[in-house]
C-alpha atoms as a PDB file:
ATOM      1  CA  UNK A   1     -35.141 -15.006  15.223  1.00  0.00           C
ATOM      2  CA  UNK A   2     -32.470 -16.677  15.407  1.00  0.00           C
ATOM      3  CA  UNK A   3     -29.198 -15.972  12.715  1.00  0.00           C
ATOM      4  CA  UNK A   4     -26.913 -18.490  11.439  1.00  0.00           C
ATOM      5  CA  UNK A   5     -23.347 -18.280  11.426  1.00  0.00           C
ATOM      6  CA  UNK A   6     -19.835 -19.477  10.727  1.00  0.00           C
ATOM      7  CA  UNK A   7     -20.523 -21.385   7.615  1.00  0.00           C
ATOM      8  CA  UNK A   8     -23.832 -23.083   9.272  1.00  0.00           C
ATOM      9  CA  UNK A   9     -21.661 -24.518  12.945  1.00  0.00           C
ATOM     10  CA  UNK A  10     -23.579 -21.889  14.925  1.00  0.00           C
ATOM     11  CA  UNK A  11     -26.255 -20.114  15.965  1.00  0.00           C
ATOM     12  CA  UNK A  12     -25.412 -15.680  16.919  1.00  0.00           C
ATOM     13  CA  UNK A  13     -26.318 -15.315  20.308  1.00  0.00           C
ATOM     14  CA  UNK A  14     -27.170 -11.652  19.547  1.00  0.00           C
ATOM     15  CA  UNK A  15     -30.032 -12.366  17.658  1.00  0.00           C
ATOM     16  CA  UNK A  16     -32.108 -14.225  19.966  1.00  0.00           C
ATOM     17  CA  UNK A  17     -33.973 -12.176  21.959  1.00  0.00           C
ATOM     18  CA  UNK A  18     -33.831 -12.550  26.025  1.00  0.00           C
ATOM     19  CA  UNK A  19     -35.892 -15.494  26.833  1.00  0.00           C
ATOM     20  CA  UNK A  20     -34.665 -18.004  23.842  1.00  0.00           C
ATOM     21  CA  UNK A  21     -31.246 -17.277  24.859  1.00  0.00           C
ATOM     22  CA  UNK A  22     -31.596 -17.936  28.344  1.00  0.00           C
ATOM     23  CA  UNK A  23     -33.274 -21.293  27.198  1.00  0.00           C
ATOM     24  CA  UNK A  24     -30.520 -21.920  24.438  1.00  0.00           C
ATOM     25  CA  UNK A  25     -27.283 -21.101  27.053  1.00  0.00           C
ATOM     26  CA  UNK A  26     -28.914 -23.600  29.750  1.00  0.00           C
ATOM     27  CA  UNK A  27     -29.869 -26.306  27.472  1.00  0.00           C
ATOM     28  CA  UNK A  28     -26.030 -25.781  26.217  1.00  0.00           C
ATOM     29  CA  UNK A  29     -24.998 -25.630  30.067  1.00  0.00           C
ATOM     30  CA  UNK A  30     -27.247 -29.089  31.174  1.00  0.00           C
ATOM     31  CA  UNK A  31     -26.237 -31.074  28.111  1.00  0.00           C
ATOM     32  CA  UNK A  32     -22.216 -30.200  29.056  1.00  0.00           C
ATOM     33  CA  UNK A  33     -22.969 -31.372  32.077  1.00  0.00           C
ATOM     34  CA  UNK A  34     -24.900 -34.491  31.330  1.00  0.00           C
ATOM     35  CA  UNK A  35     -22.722 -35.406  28.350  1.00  0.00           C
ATOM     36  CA  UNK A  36     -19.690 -35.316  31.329  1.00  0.00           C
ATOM     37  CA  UNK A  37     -21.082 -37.200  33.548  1.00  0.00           C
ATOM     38  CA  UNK A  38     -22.160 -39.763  30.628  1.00  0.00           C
ATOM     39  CA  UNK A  39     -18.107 -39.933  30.245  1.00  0.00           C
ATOM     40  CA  UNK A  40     -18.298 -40.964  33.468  1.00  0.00           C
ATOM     41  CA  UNK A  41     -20.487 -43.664  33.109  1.00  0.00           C
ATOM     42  CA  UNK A  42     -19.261 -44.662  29.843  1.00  0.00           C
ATOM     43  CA  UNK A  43     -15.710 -45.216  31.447  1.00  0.00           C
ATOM     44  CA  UNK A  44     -17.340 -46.997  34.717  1.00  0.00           C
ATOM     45  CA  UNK A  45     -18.712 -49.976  31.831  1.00  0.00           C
ATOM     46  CA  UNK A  46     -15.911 -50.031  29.936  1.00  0.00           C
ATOM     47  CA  UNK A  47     -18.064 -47.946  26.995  1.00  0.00           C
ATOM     48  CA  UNK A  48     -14.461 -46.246  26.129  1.00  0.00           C
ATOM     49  CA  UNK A  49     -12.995 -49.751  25.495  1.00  0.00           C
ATOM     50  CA  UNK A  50     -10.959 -50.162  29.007  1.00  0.00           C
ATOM     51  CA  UNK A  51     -11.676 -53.106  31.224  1.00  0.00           C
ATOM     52  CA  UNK A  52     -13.460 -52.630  34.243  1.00  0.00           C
ATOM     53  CA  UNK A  53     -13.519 -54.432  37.501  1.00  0.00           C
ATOM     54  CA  UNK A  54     -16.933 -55.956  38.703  1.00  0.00           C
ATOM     55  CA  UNK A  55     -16.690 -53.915  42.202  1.00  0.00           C
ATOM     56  CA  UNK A  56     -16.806 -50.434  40.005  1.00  0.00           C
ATOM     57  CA  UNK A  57     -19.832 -50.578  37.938  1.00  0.00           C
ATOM     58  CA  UNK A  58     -22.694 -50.979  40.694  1.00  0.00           C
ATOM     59  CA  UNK A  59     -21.066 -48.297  43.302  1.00  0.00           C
ATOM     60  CA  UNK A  60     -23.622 -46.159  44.642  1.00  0.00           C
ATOM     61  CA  UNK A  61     -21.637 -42.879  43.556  1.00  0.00           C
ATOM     62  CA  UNK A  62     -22.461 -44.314  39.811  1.00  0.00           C
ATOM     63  CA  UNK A  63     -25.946 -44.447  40.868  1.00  0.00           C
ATOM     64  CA  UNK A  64     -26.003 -40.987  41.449  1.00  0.00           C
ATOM     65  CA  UNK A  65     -23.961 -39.868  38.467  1.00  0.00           C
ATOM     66  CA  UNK A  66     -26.186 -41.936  36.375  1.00  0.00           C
ATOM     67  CA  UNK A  67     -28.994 -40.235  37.524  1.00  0.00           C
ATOM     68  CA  UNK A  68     -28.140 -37.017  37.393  1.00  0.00           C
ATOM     69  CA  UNK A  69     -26.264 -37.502  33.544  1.00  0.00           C
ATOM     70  CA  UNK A  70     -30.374 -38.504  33.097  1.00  0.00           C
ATOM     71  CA  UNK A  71     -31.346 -35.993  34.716  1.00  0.00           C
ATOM     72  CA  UNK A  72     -29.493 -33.106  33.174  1.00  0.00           C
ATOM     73  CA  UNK A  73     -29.860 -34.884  29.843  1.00  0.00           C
ATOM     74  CA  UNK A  74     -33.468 -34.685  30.121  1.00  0.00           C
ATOM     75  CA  UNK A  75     -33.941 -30.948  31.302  1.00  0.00           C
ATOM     76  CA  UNK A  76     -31.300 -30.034  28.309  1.00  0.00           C
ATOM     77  CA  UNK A  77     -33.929 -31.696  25.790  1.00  0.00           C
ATOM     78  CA  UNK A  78     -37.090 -30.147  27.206  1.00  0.00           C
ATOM     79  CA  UNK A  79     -35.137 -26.460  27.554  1.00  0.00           C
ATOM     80  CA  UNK A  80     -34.037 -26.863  23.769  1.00  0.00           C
ATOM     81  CA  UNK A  81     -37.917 -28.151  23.083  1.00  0.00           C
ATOM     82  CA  UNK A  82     -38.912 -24.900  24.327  1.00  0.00           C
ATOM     83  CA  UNK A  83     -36.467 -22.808  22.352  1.00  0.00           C
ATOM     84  CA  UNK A  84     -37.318 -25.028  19.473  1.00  0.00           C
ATOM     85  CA  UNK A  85     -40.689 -24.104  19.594  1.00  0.00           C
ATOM     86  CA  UNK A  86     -40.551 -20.064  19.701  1.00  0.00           C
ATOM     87  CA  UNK A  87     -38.277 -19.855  16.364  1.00  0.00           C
ATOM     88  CA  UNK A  88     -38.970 -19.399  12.742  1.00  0.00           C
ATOM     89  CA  UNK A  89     -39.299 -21.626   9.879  1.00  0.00           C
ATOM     90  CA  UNK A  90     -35.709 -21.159   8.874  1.00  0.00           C
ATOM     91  CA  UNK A  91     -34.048 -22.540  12.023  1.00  0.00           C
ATOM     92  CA  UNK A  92     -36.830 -25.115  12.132  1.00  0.00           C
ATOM     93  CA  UNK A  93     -35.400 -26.220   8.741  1.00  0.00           C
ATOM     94  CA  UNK A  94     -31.827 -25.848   9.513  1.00  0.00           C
ATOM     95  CA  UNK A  95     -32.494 -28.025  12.742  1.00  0.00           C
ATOM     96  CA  UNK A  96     -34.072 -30.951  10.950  1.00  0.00           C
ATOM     97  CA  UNK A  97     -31.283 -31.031   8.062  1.00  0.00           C
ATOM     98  CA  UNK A  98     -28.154 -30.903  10.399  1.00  0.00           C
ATOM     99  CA  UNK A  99     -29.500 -33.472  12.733  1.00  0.00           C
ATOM    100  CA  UNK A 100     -30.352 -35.511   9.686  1.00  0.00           C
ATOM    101  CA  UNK A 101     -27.076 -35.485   8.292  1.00  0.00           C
ATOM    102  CA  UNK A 102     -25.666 -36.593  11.593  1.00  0.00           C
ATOM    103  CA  UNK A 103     -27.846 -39.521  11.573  1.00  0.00           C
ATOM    104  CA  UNK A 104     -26.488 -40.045   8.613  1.00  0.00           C
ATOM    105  CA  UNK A 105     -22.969 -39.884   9.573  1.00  0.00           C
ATOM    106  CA  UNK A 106     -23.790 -42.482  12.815  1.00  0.00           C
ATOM    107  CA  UNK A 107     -24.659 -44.627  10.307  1.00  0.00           C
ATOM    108  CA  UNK A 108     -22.376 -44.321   7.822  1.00  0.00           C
ATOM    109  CA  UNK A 109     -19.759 -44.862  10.297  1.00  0.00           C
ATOM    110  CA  UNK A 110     -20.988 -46.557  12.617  1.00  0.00           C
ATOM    111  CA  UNK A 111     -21.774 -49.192  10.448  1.00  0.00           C
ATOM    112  CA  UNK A 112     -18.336 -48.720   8.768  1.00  0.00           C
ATOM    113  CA  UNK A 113     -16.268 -48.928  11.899  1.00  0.00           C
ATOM    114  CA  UNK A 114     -18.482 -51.825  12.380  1.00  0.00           C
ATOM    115  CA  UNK A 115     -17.946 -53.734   9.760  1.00  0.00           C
ATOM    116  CA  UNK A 116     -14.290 -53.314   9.706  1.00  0.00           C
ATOM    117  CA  UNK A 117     -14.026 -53.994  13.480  1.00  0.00           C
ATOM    118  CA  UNK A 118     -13.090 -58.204  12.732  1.00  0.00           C
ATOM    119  CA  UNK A 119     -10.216 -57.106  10.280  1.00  0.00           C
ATOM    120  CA  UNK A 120      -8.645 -54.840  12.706  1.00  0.00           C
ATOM    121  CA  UNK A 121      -8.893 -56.555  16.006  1.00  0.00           C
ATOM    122  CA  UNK A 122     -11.144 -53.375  16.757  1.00  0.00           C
ATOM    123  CA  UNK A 123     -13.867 -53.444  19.415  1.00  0.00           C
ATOM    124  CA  UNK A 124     -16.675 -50.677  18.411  1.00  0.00           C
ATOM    125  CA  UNK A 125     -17.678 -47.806  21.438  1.00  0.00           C
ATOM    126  CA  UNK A 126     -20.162 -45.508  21.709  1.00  0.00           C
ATOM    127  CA  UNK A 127     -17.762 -42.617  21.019  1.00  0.00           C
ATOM    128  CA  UNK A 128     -16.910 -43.999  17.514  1.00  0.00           C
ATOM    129  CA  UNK A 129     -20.617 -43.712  16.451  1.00  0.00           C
ATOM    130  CA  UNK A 130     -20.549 -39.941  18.249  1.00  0.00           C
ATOM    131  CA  UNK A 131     -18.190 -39.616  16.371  1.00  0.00           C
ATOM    132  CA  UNK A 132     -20.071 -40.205  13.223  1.00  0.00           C
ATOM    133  CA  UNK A 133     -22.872 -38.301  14.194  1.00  0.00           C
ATOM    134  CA  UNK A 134     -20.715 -34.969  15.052  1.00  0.00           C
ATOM    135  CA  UNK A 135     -19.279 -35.159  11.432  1.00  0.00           C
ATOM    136  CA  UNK A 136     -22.682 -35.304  10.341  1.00  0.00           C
ATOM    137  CA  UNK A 137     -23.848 -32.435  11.695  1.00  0.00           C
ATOM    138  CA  UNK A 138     -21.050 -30.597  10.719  1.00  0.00           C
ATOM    139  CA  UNK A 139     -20.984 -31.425   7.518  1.00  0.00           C
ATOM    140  CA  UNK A 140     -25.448 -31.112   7.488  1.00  0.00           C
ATOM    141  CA  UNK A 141     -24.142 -27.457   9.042  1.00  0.00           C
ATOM    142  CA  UNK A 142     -22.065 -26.729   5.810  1.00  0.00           C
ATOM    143  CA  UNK A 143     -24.458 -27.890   3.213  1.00  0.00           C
ATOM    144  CA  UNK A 144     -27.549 -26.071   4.605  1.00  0.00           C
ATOM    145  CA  UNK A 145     -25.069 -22.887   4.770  1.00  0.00           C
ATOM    146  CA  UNK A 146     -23.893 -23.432   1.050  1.00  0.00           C
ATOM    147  CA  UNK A 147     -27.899 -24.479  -0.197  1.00  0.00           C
ATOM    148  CA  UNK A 148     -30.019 -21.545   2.109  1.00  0.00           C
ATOM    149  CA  UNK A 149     -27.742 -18.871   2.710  1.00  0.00           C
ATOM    150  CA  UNK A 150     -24.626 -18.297   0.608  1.00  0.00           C
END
């Protein structure tokens, strides 16, 4: 089963055995993917806060890229749903606190950035609530280390 390391940021490779790790390394390698061509798309709508033009957005290559950020997206979920389902208890648990804490964290500051946004002539993206939710999980990662393991 799986072992968790560097203070609760990441799974050892090692100790999964041959089939989970293929699933784990392609869900890794599809989400990459996905996320980059979602960087794509977010900069195509002006989701990074730059203006767009109107001839941009609707271009057929963006239809594609779209798609396959979908895609990708979707075949990194179902590949981590597998791997999900062959591991223990422990990583079961670790799973369900450190993506709790990063909804937590979206919230927390998305809702900050959010409510600050009028003071500071500040328009919210979807990178500042990313954002949130990657400190989250980092900081869910460190608290499950400190509460199960240490």
């Amino acid at each position: 089963m799986a072992k968790i390391t560097h203070k609760g940021m990441w799974i050892e490779l090692k100790s999964l055995d041959k089939d989970a790790k293929s699933k784990y390394m392609l869900c890794n390698i599809f989400l990459f993917a996905g996320a980059l061509l979602f960087g794509v798309h977010l900069t195509a709508v002006g989701g990074l806060g730059f203006e767009v033009s109107e001839e941009v957005s609707p271009s057929p290559v963006l239809v594609i890229v779209r798609v396959l950020s979908l895609t990708f997206m979707l075949i990194a979920a179902w590949l981590y749903k597998e791997f999900y389902a062959t591991q223990d208890e422990f990583l079961n648990r670790y799973n369900e606190f450190v993506l709790s804490n990063g909804a937590i964290g979206f919230l927390f500051v998305g809702f900050l950035i959010s409510l600050l946004s009028p003071y500071i002539d500040y328009q919210v993206t979807f990178y500042e609530y990313f954002i949130g939710f990657a400190l989250g999980t980092i900081i869910g990662g460190y608290r499950f280390h400190n509460k199960f393991i240490d």
